[in-house]
Every structure is written in structure tokens, then in C-alpha cells.
Protein backbone atom coordinates (compact mmCIF):
# COMPACT_ATOMS: atom_id res chain seq x y z
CA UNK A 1 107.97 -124.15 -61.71
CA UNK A 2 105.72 -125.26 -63.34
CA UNK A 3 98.45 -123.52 -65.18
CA UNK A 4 86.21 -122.82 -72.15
CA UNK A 5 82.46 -121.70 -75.27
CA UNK A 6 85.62 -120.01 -74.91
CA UNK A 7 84.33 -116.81 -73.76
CA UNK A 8 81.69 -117.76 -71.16
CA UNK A 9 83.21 -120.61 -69.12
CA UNK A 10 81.85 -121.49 -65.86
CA UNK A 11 83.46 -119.99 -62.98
CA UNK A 12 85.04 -123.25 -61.62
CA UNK A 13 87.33 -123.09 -64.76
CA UNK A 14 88.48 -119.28 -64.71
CA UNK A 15 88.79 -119.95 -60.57
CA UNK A 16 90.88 -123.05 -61.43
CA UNK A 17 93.12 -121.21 -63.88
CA UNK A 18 94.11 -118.07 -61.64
CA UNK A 19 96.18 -120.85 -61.96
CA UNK A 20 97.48 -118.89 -65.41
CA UNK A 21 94.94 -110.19 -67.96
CA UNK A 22 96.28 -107.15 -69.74
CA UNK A 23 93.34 -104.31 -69.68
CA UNK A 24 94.27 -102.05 -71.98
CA UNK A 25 97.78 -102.83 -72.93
CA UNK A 26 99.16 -99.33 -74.24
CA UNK A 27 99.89 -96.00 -72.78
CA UNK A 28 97.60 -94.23 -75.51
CA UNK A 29 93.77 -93.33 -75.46
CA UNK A 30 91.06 -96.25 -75.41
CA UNK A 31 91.00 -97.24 -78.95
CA UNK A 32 95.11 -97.98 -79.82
CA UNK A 33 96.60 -99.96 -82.42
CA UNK A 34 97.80 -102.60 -80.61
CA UNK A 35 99.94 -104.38 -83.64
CA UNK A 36 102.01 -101.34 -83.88
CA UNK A 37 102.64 -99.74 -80.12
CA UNK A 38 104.54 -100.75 -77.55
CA UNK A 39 101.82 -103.15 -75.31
CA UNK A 40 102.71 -103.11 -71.74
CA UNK A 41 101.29 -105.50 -68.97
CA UNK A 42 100.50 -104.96 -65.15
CA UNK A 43 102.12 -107.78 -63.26
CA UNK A 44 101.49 -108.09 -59.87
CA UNK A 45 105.05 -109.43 -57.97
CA UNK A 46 103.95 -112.04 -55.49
CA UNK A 47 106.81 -110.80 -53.33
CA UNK A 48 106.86 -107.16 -52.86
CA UNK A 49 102.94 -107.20 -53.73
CA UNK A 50 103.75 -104.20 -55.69
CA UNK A 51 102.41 -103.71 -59.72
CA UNK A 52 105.16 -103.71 -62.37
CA UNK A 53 104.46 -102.65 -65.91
CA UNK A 54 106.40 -104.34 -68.30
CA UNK A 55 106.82 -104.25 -71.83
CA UNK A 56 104.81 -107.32 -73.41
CA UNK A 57 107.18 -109.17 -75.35
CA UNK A 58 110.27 -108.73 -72.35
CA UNK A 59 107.29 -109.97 -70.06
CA UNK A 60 107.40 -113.42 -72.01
CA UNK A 61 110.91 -114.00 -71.94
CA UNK A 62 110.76 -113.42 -68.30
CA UNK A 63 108.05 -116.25 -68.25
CA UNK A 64 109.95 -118.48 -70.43
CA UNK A 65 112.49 -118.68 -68.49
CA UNK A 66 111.05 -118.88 -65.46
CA UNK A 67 108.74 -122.08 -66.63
CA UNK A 68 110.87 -123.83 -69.07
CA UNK A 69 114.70 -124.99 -68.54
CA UNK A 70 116.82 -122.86 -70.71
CA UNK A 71 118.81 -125.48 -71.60
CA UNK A 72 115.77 -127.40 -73.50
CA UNK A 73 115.91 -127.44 -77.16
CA UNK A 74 114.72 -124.17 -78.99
CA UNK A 75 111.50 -125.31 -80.41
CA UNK A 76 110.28 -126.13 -77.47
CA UNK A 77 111.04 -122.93 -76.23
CA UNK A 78 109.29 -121.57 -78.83
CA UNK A 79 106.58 -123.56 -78.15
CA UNK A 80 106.52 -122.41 -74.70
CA UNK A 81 107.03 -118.46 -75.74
CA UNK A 82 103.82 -118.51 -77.96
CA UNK A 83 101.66 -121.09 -74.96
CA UNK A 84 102.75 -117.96 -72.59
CA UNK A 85 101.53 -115.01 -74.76
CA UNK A 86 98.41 -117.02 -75.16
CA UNK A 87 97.76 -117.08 -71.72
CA UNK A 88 99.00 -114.03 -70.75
CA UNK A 89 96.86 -112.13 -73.51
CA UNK A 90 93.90 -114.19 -72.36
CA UNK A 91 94.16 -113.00 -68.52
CA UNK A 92 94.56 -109.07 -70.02
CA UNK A 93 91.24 -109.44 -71.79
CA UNK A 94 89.60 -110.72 -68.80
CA UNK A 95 90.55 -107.34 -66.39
CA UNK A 96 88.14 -105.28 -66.48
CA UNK A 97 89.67 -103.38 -63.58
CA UNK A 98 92.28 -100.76 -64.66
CA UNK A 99 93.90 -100.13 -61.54
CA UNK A 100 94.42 -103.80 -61.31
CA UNK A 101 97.18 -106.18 -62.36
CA UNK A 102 96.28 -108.10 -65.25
CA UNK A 103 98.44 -111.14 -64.10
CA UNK A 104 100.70 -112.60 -61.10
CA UNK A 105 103.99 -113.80 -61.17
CA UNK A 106 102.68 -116.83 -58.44
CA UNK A 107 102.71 -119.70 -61.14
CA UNK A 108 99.42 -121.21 -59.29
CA UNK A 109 97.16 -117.72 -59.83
CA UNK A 110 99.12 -116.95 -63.28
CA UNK A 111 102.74 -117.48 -64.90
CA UNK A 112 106.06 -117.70 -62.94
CA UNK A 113 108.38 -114.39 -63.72
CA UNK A 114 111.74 -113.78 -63.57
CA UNK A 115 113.42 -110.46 -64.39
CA UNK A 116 117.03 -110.05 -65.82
CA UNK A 117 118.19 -109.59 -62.62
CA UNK A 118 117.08 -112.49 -60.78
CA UNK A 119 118.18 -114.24 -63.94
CA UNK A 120 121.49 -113.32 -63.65
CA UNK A 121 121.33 -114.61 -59.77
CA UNK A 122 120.00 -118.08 -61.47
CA UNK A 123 121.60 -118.95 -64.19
CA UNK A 124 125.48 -116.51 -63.28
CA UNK A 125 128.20 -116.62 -66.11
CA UNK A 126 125.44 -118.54 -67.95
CA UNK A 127 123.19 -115.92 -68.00
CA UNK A 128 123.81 -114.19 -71.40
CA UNK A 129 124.28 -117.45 -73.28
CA UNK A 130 120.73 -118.51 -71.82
CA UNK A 131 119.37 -115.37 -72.10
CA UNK A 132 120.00 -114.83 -75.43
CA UNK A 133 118.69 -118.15 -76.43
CA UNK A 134 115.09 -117.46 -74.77
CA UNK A 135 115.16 -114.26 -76.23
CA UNK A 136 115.54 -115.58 -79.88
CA UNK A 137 112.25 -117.89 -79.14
CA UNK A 138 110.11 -115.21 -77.85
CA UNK A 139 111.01 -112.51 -81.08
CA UNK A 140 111.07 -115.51 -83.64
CA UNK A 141 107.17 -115.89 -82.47
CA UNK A 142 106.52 -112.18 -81.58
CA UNK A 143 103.47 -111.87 -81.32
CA UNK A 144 101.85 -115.31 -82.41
CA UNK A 145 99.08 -116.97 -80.43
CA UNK A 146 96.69 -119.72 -80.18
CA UNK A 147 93.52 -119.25 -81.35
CA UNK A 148 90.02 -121.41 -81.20
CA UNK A 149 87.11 -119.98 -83.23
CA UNK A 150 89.13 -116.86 -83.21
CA UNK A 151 89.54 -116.63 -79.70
CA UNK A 152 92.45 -116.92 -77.78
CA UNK A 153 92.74 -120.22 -75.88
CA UNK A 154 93.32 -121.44 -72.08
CA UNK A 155 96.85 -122.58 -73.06
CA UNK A 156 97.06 -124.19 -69.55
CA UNK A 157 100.42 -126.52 -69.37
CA UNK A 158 102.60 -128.61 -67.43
CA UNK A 159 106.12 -130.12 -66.63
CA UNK A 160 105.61 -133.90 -67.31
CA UNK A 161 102.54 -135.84 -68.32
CA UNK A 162 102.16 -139.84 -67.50
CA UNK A 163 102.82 -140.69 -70.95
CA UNK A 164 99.36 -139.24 -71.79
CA UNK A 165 97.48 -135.61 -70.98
CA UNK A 166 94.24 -135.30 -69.17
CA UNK A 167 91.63 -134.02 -70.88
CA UNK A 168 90.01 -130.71 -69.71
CA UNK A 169 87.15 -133.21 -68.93
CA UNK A 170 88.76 -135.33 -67.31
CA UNK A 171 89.89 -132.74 -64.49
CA UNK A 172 87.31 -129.59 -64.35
CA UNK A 173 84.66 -131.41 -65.88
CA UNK A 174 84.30 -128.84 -68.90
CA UNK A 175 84.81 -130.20 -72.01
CA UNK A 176 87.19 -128.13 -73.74
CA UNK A 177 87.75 -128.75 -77.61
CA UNK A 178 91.24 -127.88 -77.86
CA UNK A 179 92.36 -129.37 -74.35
CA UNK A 180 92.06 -133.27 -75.07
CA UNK A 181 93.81 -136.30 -73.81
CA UNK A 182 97.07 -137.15 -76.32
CA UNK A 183 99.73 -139.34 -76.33
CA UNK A 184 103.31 -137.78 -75.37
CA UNK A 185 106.50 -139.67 -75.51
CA UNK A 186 109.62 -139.14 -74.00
CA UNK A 187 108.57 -138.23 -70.22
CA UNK A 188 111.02 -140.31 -68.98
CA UNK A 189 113.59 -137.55 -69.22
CA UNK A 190 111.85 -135.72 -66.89
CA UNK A 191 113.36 -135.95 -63.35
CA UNK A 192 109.76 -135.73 -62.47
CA UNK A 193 108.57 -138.22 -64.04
CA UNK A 194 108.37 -141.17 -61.34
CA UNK A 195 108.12 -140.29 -57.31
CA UNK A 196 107.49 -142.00 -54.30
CA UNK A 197 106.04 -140.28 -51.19
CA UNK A 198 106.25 -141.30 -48.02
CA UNK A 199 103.32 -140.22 -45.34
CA UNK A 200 102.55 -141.61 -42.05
CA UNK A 201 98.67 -142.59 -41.61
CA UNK A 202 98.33 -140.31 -38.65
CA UNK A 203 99.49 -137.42 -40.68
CA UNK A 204 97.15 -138.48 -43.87
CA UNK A 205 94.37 -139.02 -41.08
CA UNK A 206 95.04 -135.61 -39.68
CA UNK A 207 95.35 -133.71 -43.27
CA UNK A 208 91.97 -135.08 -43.85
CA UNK A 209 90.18 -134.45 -40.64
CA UNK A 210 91.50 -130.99 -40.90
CA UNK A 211 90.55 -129.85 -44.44
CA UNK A 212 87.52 -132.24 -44.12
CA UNK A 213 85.89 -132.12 -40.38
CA UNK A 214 82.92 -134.38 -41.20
CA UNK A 215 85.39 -136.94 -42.34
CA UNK A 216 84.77 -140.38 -41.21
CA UNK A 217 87.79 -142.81 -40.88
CA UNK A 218 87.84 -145.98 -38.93
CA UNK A 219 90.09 -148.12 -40.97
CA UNK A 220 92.40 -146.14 -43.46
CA UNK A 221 93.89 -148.66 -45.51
CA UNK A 222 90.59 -150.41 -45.33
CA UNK A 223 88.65 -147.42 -46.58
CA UNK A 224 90.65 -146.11 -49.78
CA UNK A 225 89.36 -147.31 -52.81
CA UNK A 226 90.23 -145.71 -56.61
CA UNK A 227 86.87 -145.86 -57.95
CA UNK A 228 87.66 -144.29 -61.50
CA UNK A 229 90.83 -143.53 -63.61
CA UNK A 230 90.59 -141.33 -66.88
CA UNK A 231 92.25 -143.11 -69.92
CA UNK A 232 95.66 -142.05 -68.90
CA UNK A 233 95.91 -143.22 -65.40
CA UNK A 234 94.88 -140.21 -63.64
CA UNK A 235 92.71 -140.73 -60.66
CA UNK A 236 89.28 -139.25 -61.24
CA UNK A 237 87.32 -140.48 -58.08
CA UNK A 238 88.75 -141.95 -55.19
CA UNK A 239 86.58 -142.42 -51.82
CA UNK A 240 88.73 -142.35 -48.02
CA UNK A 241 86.77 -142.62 -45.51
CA UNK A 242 82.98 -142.24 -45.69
CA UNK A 243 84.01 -139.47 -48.56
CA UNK A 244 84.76 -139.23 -52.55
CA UNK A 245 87.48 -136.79 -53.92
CA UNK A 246 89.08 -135.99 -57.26
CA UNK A 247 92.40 -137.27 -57.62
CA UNK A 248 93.44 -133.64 -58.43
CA UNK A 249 91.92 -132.81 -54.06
CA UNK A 250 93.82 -135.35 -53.25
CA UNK A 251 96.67 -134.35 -55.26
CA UNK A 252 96.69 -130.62 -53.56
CA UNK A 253 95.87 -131.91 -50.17
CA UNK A 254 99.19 -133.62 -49.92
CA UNK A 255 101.37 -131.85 -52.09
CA UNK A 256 101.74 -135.05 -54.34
CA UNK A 257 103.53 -134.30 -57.86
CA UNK A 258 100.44 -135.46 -59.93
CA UNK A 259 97.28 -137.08 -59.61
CA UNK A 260 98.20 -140.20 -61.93
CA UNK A 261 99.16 -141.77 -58.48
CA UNK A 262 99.04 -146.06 -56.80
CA UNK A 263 99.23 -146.59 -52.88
CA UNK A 264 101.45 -148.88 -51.17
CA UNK A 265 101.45 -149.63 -47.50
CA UNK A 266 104.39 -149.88 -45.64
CA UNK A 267 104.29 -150.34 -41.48
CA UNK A 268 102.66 -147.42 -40.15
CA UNK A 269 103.17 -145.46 -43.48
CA UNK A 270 101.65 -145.34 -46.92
CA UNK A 271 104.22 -144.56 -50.25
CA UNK A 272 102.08 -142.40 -52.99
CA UNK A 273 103.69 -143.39 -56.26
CA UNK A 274 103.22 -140.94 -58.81
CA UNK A 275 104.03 -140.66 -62.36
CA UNK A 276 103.86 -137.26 -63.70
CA UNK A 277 104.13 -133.32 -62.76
CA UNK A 278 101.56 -131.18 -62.86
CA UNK A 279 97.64 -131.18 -63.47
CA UNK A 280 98.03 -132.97 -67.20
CA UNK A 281 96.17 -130.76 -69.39
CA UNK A 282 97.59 -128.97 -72.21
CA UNK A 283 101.27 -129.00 -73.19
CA UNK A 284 103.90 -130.98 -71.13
CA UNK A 285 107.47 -129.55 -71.53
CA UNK A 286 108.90 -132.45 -71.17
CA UNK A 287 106.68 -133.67 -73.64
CA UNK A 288 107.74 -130.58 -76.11
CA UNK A 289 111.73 -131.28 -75.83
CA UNK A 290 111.49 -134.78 -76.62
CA UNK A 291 109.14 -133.46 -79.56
CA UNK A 292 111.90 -131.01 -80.41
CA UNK A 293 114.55 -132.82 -80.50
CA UNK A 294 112.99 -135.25 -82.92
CA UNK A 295 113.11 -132.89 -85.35
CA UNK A 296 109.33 -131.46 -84.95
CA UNK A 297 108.60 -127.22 -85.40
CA UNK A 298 107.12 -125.35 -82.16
CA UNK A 299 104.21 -125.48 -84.60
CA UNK A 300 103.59 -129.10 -84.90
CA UNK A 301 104.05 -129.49 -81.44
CA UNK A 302 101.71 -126.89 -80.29
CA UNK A 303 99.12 -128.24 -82.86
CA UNK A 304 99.86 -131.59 -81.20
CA UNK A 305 98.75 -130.74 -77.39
CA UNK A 306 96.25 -127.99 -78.25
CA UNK A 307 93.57 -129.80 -81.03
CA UNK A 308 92.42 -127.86 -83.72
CA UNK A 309 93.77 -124.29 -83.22
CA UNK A 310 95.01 -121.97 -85.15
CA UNK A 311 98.49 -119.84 -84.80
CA UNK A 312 97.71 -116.34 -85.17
CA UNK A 313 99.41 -112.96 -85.14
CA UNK A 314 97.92 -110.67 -82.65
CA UNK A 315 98.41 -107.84 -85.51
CA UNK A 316 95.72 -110.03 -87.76
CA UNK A 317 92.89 -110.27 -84.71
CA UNK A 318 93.73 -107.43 -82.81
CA UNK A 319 89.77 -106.39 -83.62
CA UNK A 320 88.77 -109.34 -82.40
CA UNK A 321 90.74 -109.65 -79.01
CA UNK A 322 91.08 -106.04 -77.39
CA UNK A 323 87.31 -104.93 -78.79
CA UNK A 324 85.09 -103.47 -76.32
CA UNK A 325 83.70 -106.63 -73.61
């Protein structure tokens, strides 16, 4: 399961990210030390569409293990634990509605959740081995989080990369500081990391025509043309028909694992090839194990995907994150 001025990004990127908000985070009066009470966050289960309030730090294990494999090595679940309070803290200062939740458990508008019970379900007589494990990321990094000018950052990530992340750029066409392309080895563990996807023309023609009614198509194999990759491979700009998309519209229209993708025809059928899961930017798990299990801290590789931040304890910029918008 696998989601910026930092303050005043334009509302393409925010809209993008619901895709991954805690009001006030503490059952106390408007003004509480937040580095010393007990921080709850309103999560809104996708399911039941009913709000939970859970206590901050359990909230992140929940999300760890719901976005990360348990079994992966434990700096990069470390990695993971502080890239989820990040974005989790990030959402809370955003909700300025108190009757709201501050985040979802759908991994598209927020973070994926899972609570000890559906954990047990998962993982069965693994559950406390696992469990244990995630927990001793999340409390050996209570609290930490990215920051950027003293701010916390979109710490937007992703299963696999193509060997290289996209740029914030490169996809929402904001140039974020901290979200830049880098190299990241290893993706070839992930069972992600190469697809094929097979689609007949009339359903691609049909997708199209639906989603796009103004759509002309006379030839499709004719009319598809990549006109522009980013550095890594991912399609920026590819025209069908009479139109131009992103790779990551095309990438969404047809469920396709990422939008570093070739086309092959084959009969009445095209094969997407993709290499790659998820939208690119940020962190790649996959990325993070391989990093782990080199020998490198959740620190290095945090500082590796996310340029030029800072790890911070919320205790140190409490001031600064929960003051008054």
C-alpha cells in the first residue's frame, strides 16, 4: 500500500497530496504543551466512515505497518516511522476544522492504517514478533521529524522508484527544494519493480473517450507519441490522439504501476511496461531497505531522499508548528 514556500503551496499540490492534519492534538485548553501531553489524532476510517482518536505515537505504528513490510530491515523502518509523523503532523496543522478528521486511513487522501487488530488478522502467530519490531522504530524516533526552514515537510513517498526519483518538478510542476530527483539502488528487490500490462485498444480507446469526450482518435498506435521524459525515465508529456497528458494521467487512467512506462503492440493489444511503483517523489522503500541493509542510519537515508532537511524533535519546535495559523 503504498503519498511546497512550504507554507503557501498552490492548491494543485495540497489537492495532489490528500494523497498524504491533527488540529489541536491534546485533550487540554487551546494553548497545551504539546512535548509533554499525550497528542491524540482524528483519523477518519475509510471503512466505517466513522472518526477515531488515537494516541499519536500508536497512530504511527499503525501506519508503519500498514505502508512498509515488517519484515524490511529496521532502519528503514525507522526511516519510514519519522517520513509518517512528518506527514501526519503536517496534515494536523493544516485542519482548521475541529470537528473534522485531521487525516484518512485511504493511502491516496492520507496514510494507510492498520490497528492491532487487523494486524493480528495480517500478519497471525507473527504478529507480536512484527509488532514489536515496528514498535521499537516508531519509540526509537518518538517524536522526530523532517524539517525545511523550520517547517515540517511534504514527506510524500513511495514503494519502488526506476532506479531514480522524480523530482517534485518533474510531476506537480512545483519546485520543491527538498523533493529532488536522486539516484536509488537496489529496486530490483522490489516485486514491483518491472510489469507488463496488457490492454486491448478498444478498451484504451474507450477509457479515453470516457474520461476525455472531446478526444480525437483515428489511428491509436499511429497517434501515441512520448514527447518528453524527466531525467529518470518518467513520462512527462505524452500526446494520444489529438490530446497531451502527463504520464502521471495516464498513469491513473489505467491503473498502471508507475509512470516511468514504454508501449509495445501486440495484435489487437498494447503491453505497458513499467518500471517502478508509485508517483517517484520522495523516499522509495525499496530504495530505504537496500540503503539499510548496507549498513546506512534511518538518518542518512532520510537525508538522502529528502535534500537539505533537518531532523527535529517536535519538543524543540513545538512553537513553531502548533502556533496560532
Amino acid at each position: 500500500m503504498i503519498f511546497f514556500a512550504i507554507i503557501g503551496l498552490p492548491a494543485l499540490i495540497t489537492l495532489f497530496f490528500e494523497g498524504n492534519k491533527t488540529d489541536e492534538i491534546v485533550k487540554n485548553d487551546e494553548k497545551t504543551n504539546v512535548g509533554t501531553s499525550i497528542r491524540l489524532i482524528k483519523v477518519l476510517d475509510e471503512e466505517s466512515q466513522e472518526i477515531m482518536e488515537i494516541e499519536f505515537e500508536e497512530y504511527i505504528k499503525g501506519v508503519v505497518a500498514a505502508e512498509m513490510p515488517a519484515s524490511f530491515e529496521l532502519e528503514a523502518l525507522k526511516a519510514q516511522g519519522v517520513a509518517a509523523r512528518t506527514y501526519a503532523i503536517r496534515k494536523m496543522r493544516q485542519n482548521n476544522n475541529k470537528d473534522k478528521a485531521d487525516i484518512s486511513t485511504d493511502s491516496v487522501k492520507g496514510q494507510a492504517y492498520l490497528s492491532q487488530e487487523k494486524l493480528k488478522q495480517k500478519w497471525g502467530d507473527n504478529f507480536y514478533t512484527y509488532y514489536n519490531k515496528i514498535s521499537q522504530a516508531v519509540d526509537d524516533t518518538k517524536g522526530e521529524i523532517l524539517v525545511y526552514e523550520e517547517e515540517p515537510i511534504e514527506a510524500v513517498f513511495h514503494s519502488t522508484s526506476a532506479g531514480i526519483t522524480q523530482s517534485a518538478k518533474d510531476i506537480w510542476q512545483v519546485d520543491v527544494p527538498y523533493l529532488q530527483s536522486v539516484e536509488s539502488i537496489g529496486e530490483e528487490d522490489s516485486p514491483a519493480f518491472m510489469e507488463e500490462k496488457k490492454l486491448s485498444k478498444e478498451e484504451i480507446v474507450e477509457a479515453l473517450k470516457n474520461k476525455y469526450p472531446d478526444i480525437i482518435i483515428q489511428d491509436l498506435v499511429g497517434q501515441i507519441q512520448i514527447i518528453e521524459r524527466s531525467s529518470g525515465g518518467y513520462i512527462k508529456k505524452i500526446q494520444i490522439g489529438n490530446k497531451i497528458f502527463s504520464g502521471e494521467e495516464v498513469r491513473n487512467l489505467f491503473n498502471l504501476k508507475s509512470s516511468c512506462f514504454s508501449i509495445k503492440e501486440e495484435g489487437d493489444y498494447l503491453i505497458f511496461i513499467t518500471k517502478g511503483y508509485g508517483h517517484g517523489a520522495g523516499m522509495s522503500q525499496y530504495g530505504a531497505n537496500y540503503m539499510a541493509k548496507e549498513g546506512k542510519t534511518y538518518i542518512e537515508i532520510l537525508k538522502h531522499y529528502y535534500k537539505d532537511v533537518e531532523i527535529k524533535s517536535l519538543e524543540d519546535i513545538e512553537g513553531n508548528i502548533f502556533k496560532d495559523e
